[in-house]
PDB file of N, CA and C in Angstrom:
ATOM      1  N   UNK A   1      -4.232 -10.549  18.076  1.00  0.00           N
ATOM      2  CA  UNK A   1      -5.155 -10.831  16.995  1.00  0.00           C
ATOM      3  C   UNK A   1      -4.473 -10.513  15.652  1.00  0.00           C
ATOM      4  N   UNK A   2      -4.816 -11.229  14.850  1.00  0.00           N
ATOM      5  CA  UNK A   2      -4.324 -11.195  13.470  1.00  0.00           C
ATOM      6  C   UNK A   2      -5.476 -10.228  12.053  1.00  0.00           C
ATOM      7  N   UNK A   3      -4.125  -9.573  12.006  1.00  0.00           N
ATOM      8  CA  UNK A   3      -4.920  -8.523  11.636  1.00  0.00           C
ATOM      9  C   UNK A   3      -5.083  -8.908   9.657  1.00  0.00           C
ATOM     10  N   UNK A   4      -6.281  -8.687   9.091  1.00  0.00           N
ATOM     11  CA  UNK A   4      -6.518  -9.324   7.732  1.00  0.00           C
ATOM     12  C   UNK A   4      -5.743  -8.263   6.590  1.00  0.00           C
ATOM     13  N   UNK A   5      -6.093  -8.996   5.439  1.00  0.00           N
ATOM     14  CA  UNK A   5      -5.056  -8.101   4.634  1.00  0.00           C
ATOM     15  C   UNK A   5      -5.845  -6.949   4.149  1.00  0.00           C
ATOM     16  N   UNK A   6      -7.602  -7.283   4.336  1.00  0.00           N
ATOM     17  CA  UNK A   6      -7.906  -5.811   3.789  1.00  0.00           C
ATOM     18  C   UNK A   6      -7.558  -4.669   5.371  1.00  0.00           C
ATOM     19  N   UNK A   7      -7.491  -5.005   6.241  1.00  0.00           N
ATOM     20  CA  UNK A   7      -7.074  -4.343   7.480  1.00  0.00           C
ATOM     21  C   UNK A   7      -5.414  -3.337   7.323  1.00  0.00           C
ATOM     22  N   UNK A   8      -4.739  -4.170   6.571  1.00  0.00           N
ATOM     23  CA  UNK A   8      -2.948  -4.185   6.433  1.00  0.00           C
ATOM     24  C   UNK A   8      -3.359  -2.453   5.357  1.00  0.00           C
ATOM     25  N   UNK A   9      -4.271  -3.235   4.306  1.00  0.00           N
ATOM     26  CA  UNK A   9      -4.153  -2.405   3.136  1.00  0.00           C
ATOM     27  C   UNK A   9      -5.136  -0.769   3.750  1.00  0.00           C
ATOM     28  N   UNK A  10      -6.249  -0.758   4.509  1.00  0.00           N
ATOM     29  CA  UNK A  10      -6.377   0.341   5.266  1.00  0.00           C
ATOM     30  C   UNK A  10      -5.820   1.370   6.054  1.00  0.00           C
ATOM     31  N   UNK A  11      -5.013   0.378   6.768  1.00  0.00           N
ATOM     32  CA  UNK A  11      -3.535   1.369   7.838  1.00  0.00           C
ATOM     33  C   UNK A  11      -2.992   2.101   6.714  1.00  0.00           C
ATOM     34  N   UNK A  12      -2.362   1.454   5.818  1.00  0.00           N
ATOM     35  CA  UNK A  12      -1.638   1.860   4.585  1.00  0.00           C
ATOM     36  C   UNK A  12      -2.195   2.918   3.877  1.00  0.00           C
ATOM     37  N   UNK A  13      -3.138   2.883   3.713  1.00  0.00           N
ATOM     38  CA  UNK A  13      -4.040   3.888   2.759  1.00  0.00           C
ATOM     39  C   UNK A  13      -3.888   4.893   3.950  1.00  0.00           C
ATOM     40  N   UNK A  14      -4.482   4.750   5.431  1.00  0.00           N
ATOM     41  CA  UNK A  14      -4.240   6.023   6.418  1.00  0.00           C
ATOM     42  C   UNK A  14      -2.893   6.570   6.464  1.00  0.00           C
ATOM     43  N   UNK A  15      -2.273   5.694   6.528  1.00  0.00           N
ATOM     44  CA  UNK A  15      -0.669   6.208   6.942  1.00  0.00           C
ATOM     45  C   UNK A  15      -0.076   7.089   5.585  1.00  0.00           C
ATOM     46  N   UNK A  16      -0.758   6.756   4.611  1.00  0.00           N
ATOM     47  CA  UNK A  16      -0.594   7.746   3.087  1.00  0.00           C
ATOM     48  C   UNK A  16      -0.907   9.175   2.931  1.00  0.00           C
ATOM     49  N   UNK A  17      -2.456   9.121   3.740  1.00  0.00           N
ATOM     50  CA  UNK A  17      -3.020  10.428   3.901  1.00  0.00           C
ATOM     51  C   UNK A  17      -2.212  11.171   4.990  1.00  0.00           C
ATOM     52  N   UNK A  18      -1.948  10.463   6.192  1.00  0.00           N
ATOM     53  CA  UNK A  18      -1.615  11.027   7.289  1.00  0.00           C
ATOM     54  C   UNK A  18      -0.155  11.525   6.878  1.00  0.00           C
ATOM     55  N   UNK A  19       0.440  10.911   6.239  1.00  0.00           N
ATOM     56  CA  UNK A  19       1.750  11.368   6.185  1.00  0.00           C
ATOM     57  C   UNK A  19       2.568  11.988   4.776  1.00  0.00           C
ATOM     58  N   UNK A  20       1.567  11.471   4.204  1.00  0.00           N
ATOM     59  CA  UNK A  20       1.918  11.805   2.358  1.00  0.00           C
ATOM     60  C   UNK A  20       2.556  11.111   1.189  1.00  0.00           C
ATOM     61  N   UNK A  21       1.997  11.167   0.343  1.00  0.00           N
ATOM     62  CA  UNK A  21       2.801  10.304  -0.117  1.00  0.00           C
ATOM     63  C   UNK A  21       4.045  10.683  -1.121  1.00  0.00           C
ATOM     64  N   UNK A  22       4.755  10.042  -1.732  1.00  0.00           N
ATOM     65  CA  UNK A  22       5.785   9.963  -2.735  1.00  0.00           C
ATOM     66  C   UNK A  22       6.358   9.111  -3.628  1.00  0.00           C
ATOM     67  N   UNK A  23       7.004   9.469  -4.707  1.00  0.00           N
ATOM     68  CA  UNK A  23       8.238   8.757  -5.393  1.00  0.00           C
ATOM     69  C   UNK A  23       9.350   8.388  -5.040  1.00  0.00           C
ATOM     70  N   UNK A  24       9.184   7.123  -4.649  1.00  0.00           N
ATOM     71  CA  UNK A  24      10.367   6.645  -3.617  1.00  0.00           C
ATOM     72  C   UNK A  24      10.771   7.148  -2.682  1.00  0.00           C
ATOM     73  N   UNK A  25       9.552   7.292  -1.618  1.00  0.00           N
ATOM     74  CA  UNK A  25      10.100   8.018  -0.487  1.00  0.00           C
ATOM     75  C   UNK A  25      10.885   6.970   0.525  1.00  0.00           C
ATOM     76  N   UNK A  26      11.471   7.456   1.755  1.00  0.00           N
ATOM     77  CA  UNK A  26      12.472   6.289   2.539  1.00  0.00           C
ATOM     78  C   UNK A  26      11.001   6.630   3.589  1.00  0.00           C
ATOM     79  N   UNK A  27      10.529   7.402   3.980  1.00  0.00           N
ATOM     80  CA  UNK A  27       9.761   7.333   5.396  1.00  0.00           C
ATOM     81  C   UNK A  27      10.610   7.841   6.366  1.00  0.00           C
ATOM     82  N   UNK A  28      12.169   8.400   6.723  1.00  0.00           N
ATOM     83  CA  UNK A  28      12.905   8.305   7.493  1.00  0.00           C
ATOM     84  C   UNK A  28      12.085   9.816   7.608  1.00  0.00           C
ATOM     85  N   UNK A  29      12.030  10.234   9.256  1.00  0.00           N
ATOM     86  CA  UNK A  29      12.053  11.545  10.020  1.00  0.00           C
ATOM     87  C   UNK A  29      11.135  11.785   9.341  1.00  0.00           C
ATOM     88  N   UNK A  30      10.096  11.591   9.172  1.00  0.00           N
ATOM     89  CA  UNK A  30       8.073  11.711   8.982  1.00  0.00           C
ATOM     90  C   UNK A  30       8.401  12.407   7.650  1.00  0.00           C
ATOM     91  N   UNK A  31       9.424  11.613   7.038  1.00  0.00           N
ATOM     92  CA  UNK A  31       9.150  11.856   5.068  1.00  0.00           C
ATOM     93  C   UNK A  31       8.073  10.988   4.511  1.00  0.00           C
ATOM     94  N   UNK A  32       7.664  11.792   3.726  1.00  0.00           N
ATOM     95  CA  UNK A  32       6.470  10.895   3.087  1.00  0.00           C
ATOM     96  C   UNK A  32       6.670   9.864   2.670  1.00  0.00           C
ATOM     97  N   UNK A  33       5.706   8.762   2.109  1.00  0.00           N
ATOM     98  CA  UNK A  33       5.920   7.509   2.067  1.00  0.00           C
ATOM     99  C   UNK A  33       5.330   6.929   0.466  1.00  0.00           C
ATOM    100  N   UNK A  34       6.207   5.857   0.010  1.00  0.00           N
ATOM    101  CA  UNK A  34       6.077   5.352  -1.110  1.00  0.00           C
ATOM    102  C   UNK A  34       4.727   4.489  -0.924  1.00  0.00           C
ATOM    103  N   UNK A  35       3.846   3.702  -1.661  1.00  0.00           N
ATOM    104  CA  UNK A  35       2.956   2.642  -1.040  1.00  0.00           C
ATOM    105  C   UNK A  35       3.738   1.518  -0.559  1.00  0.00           C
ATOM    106  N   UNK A  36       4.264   0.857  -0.801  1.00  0.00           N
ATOM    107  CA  UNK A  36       5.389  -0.493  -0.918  1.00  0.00           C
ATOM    108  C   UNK A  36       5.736  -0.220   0.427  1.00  0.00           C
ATOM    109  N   UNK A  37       6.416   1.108   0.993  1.00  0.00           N
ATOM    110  CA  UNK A  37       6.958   1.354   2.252  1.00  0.00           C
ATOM    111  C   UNK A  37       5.689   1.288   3.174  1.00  0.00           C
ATOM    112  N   UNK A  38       4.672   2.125   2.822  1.00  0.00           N
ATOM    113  CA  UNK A  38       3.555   2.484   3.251  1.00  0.00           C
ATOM    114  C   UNK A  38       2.787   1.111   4.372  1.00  0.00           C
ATOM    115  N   UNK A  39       2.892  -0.089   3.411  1.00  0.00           N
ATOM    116  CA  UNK A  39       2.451  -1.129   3.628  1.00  0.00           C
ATOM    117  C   UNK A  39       3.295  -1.466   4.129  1.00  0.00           C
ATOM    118  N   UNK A  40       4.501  -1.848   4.116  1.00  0.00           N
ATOM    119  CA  UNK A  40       5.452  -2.595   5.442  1.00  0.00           C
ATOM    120  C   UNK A  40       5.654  -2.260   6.508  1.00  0.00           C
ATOM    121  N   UNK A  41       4.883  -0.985   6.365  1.00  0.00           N
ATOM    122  CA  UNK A  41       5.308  -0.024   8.186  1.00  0.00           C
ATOM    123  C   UNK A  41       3.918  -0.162   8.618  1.00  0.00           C
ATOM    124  N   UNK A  42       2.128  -0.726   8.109  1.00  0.00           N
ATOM    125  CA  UNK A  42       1.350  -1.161   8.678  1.00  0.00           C
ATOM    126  C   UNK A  42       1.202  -2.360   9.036  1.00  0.00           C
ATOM    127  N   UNK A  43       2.279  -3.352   9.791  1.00  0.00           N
ATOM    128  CA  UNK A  43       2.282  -4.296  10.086  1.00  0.00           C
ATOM    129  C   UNK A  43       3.464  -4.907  10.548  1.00  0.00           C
ATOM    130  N   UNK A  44       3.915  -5.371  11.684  1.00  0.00           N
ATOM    131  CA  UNK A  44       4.711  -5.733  11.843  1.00  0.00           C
ATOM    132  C   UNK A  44       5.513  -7.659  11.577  1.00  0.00           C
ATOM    133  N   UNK A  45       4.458  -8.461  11.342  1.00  0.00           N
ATOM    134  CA  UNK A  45       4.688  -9.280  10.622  1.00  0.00           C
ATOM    135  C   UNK A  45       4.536  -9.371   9.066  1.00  0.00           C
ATOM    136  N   UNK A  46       5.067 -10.459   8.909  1.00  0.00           N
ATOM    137  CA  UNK A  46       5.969 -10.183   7.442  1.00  0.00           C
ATOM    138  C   UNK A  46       4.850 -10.511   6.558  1.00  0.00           C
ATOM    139  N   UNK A  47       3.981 -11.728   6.857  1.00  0.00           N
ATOM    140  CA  UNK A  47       3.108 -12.325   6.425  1.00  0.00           C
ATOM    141  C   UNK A  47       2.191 -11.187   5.627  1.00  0.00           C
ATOM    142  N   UNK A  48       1.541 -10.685   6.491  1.00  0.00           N
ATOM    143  CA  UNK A  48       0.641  -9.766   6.275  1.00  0.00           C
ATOM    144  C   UNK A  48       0.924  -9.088   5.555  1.00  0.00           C
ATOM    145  N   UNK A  49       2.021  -8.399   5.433  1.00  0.00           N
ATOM    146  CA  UNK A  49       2.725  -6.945   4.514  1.00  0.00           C
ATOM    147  C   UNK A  49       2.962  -7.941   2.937  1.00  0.00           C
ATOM    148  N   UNK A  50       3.172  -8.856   2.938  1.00  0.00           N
ATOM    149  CA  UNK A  50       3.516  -9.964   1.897  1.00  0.00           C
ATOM    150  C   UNK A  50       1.864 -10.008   1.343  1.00  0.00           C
ATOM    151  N   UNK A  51       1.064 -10.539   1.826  1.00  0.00           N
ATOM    152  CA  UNK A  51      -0.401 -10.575   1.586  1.00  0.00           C
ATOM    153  C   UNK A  51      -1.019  -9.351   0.802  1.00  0.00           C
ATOM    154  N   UNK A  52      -0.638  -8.250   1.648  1.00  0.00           N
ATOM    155  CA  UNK A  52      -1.122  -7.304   0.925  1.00  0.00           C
ATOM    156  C   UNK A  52      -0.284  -6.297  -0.045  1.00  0.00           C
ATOM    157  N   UNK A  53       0.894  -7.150  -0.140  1.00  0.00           N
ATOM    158  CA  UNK A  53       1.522  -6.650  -1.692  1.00  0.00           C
ATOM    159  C   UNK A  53       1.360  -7.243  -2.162  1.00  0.00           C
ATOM    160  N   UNK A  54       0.970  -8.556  -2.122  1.00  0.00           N
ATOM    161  CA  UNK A  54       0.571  -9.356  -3.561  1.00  0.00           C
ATOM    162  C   UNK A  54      -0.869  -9.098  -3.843  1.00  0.00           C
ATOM    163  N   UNK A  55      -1.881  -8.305  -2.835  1.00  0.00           N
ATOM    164  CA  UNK A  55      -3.718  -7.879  -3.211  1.00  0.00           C
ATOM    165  C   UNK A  55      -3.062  -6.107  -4.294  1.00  0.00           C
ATOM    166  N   UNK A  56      -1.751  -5.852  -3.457  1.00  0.00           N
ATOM    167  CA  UNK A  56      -1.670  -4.811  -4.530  1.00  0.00           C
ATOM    168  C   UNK A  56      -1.073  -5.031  -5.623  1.00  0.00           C
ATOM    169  N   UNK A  57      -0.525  -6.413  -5.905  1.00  0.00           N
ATOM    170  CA  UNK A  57       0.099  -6.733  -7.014  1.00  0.00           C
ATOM    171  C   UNK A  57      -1.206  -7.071  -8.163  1.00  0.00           C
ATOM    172  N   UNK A  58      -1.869  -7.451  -7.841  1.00  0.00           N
ATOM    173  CA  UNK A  58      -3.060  -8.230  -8.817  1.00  0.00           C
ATOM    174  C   UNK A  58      -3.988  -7.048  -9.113  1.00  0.00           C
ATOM    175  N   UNK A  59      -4.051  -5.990  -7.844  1.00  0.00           N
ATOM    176  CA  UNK A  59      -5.125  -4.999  -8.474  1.00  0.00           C
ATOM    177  C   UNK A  59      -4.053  -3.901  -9.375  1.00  0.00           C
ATOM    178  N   UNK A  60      -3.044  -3.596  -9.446  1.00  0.00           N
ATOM    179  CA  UNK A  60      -2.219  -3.085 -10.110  1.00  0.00           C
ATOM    180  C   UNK A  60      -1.720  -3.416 -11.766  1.00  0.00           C
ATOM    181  N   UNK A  61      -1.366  -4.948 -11.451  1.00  0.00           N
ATOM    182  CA  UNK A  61      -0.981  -5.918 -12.617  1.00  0.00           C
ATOM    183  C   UNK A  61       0.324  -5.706 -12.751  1.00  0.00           C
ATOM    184  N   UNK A  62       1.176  -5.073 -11.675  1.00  0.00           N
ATOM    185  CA  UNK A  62       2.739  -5.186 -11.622  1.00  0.00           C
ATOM    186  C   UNK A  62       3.057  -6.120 -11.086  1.00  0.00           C
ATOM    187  N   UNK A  63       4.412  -6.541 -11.240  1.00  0.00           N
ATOM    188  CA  UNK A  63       4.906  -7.443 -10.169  1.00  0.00           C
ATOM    189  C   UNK A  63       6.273  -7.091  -9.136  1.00  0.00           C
ATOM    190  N   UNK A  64       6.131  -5.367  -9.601  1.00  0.00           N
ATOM    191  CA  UNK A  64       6.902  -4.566  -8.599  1.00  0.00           C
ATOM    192  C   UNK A  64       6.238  -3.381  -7.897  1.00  0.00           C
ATOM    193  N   UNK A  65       5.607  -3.438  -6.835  1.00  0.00           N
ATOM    194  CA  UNK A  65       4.499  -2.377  -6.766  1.00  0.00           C
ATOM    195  C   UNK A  65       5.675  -0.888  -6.540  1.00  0.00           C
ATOM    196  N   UNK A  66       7.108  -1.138  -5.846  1.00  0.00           N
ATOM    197  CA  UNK A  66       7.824   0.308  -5.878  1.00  0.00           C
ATOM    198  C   UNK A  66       7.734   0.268  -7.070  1.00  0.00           C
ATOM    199  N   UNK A  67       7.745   0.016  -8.016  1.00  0.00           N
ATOM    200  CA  UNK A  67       7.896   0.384  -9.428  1.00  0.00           C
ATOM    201  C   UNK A  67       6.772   0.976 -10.058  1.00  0.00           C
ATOM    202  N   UNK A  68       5.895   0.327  -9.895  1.00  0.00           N
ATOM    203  CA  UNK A  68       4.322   0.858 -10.298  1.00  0.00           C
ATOM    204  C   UNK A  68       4.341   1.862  -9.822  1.00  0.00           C
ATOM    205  N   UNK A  69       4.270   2.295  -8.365  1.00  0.00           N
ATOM    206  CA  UNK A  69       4.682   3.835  -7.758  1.00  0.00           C
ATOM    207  C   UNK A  69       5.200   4.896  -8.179  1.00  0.00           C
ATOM    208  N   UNK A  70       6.477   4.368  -8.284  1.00  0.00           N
ATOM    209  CA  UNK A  70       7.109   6.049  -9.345  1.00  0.00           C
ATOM    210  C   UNK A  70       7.179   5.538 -10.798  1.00  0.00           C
ATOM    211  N   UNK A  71       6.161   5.214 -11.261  1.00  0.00           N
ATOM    212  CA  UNK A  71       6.532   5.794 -13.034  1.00  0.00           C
ATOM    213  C   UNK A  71       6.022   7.043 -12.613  1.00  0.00           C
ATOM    214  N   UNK A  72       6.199   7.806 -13.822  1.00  0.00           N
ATOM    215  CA  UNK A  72       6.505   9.214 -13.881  1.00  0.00           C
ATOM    216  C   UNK A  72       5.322   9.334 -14.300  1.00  0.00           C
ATOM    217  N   UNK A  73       4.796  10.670 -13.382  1.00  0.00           N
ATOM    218  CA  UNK A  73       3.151  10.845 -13.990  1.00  0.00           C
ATOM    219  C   UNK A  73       2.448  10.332 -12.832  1.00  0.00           C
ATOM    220  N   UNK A  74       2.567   9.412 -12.171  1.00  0.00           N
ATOM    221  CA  UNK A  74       2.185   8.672 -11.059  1.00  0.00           C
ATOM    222  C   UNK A  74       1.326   9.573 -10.163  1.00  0.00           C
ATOM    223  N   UNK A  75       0.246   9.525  -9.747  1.00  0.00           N
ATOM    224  CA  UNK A  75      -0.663  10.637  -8.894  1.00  0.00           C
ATOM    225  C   UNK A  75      -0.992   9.767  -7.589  1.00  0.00           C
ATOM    226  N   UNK A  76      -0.934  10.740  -6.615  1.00  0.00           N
ATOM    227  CA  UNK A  76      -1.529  10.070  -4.919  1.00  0.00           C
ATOM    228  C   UNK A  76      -2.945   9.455  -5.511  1.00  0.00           C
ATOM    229  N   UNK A  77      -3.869  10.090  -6.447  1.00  0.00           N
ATOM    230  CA  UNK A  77      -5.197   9.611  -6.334  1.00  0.00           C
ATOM    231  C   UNK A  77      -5.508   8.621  -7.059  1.00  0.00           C
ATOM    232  N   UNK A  78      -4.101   7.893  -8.472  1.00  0.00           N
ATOM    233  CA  UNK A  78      -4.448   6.693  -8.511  1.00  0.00           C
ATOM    234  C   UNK A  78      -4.058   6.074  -7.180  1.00  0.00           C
ATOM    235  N   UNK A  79      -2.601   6.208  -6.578  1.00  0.00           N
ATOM    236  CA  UNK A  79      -2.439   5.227  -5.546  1.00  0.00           C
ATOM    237  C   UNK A  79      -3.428   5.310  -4.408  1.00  0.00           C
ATOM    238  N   UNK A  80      -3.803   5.817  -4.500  1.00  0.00           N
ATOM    239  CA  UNK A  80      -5.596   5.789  -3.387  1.00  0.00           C
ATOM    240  C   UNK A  80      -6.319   5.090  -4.066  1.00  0.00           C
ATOM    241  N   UNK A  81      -6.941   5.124  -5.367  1.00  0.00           N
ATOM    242  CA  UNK A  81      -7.562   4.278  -5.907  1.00  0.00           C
ATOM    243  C   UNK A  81      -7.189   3.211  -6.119  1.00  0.00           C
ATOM    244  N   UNK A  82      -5.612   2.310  -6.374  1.00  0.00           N
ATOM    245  CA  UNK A  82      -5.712   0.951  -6.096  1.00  0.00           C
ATOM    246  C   UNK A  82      -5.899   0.518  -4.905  1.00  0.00           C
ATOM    247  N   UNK A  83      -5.323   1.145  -3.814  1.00  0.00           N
ATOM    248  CA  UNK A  83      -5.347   0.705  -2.743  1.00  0.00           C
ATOM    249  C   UNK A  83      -7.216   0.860  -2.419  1.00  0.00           C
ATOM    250  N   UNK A  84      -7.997   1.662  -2.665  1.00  0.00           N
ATOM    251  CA  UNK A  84      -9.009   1.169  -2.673  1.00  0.00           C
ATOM    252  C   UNK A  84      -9.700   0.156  -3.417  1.00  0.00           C
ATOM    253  N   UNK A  85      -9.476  -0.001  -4.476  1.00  0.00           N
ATOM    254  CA  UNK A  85      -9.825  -1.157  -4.978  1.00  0.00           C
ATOM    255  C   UNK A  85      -9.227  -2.438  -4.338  1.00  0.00           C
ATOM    256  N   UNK A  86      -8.236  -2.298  -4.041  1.00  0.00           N
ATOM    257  CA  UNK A  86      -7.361  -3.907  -3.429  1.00  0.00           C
ATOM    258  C   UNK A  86      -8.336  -4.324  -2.000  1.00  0.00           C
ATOM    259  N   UNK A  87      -8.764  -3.185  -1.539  1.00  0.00           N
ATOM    260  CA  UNK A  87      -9.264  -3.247  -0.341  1.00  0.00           C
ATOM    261  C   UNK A  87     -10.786  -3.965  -0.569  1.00  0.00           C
ATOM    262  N   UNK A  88     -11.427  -3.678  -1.389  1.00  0.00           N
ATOM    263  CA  UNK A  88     -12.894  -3.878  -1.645  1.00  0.00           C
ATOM    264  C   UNK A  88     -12.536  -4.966  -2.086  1.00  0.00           C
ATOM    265  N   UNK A  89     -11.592  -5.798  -3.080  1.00  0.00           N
ATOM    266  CA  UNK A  89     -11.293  -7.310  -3.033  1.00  0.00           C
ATOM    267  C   UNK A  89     -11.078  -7.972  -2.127  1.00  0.00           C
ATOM    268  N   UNK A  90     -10.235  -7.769  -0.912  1.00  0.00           N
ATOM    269  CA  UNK A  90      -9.794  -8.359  -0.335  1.00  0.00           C
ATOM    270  C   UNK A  90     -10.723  -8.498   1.050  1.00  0.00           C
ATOM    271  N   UNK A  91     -11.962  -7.452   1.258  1.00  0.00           N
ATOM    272  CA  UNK A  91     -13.415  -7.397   1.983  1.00  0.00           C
ATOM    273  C   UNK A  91     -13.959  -8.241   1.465  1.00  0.00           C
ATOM    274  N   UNK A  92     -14.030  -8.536   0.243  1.00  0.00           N
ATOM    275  CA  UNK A  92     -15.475  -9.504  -0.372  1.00  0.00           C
ATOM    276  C   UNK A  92     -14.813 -10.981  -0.025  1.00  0.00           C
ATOM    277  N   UNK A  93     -13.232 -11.102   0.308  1.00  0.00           N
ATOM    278  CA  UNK A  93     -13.387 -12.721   0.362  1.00  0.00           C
ATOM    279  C   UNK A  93     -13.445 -13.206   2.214  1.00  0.00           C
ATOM    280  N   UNK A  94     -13.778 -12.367   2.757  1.00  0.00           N
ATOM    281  CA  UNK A  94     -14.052 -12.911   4.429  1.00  0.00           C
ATOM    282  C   UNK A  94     -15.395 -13.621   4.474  1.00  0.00           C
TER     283      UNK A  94
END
């Protein structure tokens, strides 16, 4: 089953809490995780991880979400809050 992009962007948001997040983290040996990474490791097709960097590109207004990530100053609880917001967009269009 094909999993939707507000689905992609949920794992992501769990896998943030569950594991933590960071400024350019790699994820290697349960290091915490950047969002950008966050989201490519909830999904194993490409499609999907593509889908929901571009729901985090539009709720962000970057067009580099690692970048949006570590500016400096950067807090886990905005990146919880886009990723919640991307999510509540991407629910309302099913």
């Amino acid at each position: 089953m094909s999993k939707t992009t507000a689905e992609v962007l949920k794992k992501a948001r769990a896998r943030l809490i569950e594991k933590g997040w960071t400024h350019g983290g790699s994820g290697q040996d349960g290091e915490k995780l950047c969002v950008a990474l966050s989201i490519h490791n909830s999904t194993k097709v490409y499609k999907q991880a593509m889908a929901a960097v571009d729901a985090m590109h539009r709720t962000t207004g970057s067009h580099s979400l690692a970048t949006w990530n570590d500016v400096p100053g950067r807090t886990k609880r905005q990146v919880l809050g886009a990723l919640d917001k991307a999510i509540r967009s991407e629910s309302r269009k099913r």
